[in-house]
N, C-alpha and C. Protein backbone atom coordinates (compact mmCIF):
# COMPACT_ATOMS: atom_id res chain seq x y z
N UNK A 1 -3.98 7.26 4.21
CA UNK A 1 -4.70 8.50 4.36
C UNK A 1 -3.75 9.61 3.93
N UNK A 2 -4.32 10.34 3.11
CA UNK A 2 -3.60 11.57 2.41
C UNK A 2 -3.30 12.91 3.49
N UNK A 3 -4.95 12.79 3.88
CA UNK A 3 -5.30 14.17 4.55
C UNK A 3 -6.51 13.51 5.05
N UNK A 4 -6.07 14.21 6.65
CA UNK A 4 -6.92 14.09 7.67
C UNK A 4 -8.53 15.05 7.35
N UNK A 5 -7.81 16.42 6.59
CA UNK A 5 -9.65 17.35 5.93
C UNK A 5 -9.55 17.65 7.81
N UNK A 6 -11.05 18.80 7.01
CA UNK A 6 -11.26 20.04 8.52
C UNK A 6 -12.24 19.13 9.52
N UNK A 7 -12.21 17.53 9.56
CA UNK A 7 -12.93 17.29 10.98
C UNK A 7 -12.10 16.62 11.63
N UNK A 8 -11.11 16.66 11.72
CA UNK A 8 -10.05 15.53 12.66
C UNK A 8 -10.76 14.72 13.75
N UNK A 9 -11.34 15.39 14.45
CA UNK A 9 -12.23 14.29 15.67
C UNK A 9 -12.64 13.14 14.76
N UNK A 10 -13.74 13.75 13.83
CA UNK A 10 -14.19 12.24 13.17
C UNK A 10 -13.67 11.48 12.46
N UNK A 11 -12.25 11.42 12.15
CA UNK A 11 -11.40 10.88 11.70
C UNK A 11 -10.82 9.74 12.47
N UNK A 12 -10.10 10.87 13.25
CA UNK A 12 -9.31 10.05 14.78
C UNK A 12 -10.80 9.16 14.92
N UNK A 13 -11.93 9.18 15.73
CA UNK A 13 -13.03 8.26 15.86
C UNK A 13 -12.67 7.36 15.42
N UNK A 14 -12.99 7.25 13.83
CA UNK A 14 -13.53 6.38 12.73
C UNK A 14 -11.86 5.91 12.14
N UNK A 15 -10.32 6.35 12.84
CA UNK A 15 -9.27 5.73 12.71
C UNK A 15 -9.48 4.57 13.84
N UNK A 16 -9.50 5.14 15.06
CA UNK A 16 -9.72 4.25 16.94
C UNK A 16 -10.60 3.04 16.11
N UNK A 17 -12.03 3.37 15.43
CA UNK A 17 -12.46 2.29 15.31
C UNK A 17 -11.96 1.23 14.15
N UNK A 18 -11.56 1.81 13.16
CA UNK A 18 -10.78 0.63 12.32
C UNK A 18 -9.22 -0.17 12.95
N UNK A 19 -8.69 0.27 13.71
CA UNK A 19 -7.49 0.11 14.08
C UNK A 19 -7.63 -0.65 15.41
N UNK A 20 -8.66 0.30 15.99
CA UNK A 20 -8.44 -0.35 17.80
C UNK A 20 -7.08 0.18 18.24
N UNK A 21 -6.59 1.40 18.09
CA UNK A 21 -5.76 2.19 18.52
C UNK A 21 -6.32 3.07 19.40
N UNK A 22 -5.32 2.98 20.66
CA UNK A 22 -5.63 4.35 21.42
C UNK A 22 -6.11 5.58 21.22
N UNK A 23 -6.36 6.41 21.42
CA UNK A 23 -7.22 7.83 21.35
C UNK A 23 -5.39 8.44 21.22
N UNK A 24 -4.53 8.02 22.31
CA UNK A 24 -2.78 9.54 21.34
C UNK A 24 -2.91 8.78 20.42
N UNK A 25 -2.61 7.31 20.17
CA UNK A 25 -2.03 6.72 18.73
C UNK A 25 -2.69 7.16 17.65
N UNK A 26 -4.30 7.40 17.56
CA UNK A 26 -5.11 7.49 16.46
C UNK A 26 -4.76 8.94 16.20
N UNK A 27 -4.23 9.94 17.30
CA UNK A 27 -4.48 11.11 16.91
C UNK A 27 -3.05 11.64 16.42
N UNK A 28 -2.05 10.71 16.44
CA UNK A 28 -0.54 10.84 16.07
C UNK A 28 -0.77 10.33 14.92
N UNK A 29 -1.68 9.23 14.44
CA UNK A 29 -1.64 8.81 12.82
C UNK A 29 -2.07 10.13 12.10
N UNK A 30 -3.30 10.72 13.18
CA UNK A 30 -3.60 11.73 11.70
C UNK A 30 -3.30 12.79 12.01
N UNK A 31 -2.97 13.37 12.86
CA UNK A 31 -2.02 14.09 13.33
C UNK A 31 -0.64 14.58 11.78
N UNK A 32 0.23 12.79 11.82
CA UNK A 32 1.03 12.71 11.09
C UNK A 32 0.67 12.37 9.37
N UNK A 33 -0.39 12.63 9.14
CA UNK A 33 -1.32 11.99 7.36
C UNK A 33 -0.14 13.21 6.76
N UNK A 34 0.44 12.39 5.94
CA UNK A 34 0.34 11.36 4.90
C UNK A 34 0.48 9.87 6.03
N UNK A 35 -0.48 8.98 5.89
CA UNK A 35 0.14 7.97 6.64
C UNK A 35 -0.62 6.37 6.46
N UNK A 36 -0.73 5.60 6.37
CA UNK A 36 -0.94 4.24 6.38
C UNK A 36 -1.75 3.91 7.52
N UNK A 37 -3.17 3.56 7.33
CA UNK A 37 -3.98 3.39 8.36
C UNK A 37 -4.21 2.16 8.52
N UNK A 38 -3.58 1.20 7.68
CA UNK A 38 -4.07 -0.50 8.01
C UNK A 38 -3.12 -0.98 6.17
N UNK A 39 -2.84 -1.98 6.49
CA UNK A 39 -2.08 -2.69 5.95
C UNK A 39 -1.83 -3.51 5.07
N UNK A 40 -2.05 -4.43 4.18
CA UNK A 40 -1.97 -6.11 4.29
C UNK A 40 -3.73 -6.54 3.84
N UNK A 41 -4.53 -6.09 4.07
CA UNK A 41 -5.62 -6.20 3.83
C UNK A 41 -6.69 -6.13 2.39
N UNK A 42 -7.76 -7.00 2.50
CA UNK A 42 -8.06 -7.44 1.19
C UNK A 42 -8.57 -6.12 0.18
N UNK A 43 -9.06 -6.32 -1.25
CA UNK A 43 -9.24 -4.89 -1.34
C UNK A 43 -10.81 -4.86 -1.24
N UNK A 44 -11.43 -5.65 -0.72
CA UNK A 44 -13.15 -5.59 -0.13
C UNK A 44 -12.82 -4.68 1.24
N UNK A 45 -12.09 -4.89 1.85
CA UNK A 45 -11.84 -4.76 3.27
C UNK A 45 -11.50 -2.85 3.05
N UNK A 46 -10.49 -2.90 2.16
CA UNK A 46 -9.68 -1.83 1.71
C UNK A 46 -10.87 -0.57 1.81
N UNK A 47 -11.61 -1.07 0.38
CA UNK A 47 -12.76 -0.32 0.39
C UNK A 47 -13.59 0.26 1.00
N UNK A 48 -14.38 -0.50 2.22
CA UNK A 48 -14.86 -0.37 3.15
C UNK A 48 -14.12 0.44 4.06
N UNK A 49 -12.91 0.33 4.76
CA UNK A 49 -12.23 0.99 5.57
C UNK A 49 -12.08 2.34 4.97
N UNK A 50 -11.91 2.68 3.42
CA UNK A 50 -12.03 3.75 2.60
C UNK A 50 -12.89 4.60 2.84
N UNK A 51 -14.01 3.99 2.35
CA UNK A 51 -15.57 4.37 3.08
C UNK A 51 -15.62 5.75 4.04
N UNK A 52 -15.38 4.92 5.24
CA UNK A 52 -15.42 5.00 6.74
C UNK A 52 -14.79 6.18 6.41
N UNK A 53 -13.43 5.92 6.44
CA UNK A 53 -12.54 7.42 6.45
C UNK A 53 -13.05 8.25 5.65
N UNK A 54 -13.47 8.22 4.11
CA UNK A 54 -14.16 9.55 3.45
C UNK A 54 -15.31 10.11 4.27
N UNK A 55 -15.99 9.14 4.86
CA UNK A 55 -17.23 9.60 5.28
C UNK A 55 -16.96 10.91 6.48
N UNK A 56 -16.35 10.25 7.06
CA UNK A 56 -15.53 10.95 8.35
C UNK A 56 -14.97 12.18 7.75
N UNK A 57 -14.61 12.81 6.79
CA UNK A 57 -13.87 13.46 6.20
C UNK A 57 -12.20 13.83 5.85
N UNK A 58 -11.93 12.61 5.79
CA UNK A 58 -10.51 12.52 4.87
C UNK A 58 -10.21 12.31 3.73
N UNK A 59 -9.26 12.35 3.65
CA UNK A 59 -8.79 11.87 2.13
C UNK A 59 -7.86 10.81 2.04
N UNK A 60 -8.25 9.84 1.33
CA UNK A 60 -7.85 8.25 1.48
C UNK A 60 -7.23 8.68 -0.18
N UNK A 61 -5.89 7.10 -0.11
CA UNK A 61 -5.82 6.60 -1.45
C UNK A 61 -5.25 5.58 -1.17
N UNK A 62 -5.38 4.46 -2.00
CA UNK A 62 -5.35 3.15 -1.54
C UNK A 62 -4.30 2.69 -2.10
N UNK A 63 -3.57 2.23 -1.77
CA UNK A 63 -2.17 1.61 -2.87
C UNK A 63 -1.97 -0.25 -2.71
């Protein structure tokens, strides 16, 4: 995640739900964007999790 963008709640949300991170942890990831929201994962998966976060209003880039 690049940038968390002007809705942080729905971010943090839609981080808690991809992650299954706490409500501080999710809000210290985006809190802290530039940052790595998930890992290791396929790039179907990638995508989708992409999704989620644009929808929410961030800014993703996938590496």
């Amino acid at each position: 995640m690049t940038s968390a963008g002007d809705k942080k709640v729905g971010v943090i949300k839609a981080v808690r739900e991809i992650t299954g991170l706490g409500l501080k942890e999710a809000k210290g990831l985006v809190d802290g964007a530039p940052a790595n929201v998930k890992e290791g994962v396929a790039a179907a998966e990638a995508e989708e999790i992409k999704a989620k976060l644009e929808e929410a209003g961030a800014t993703i880039t996938l590496k």
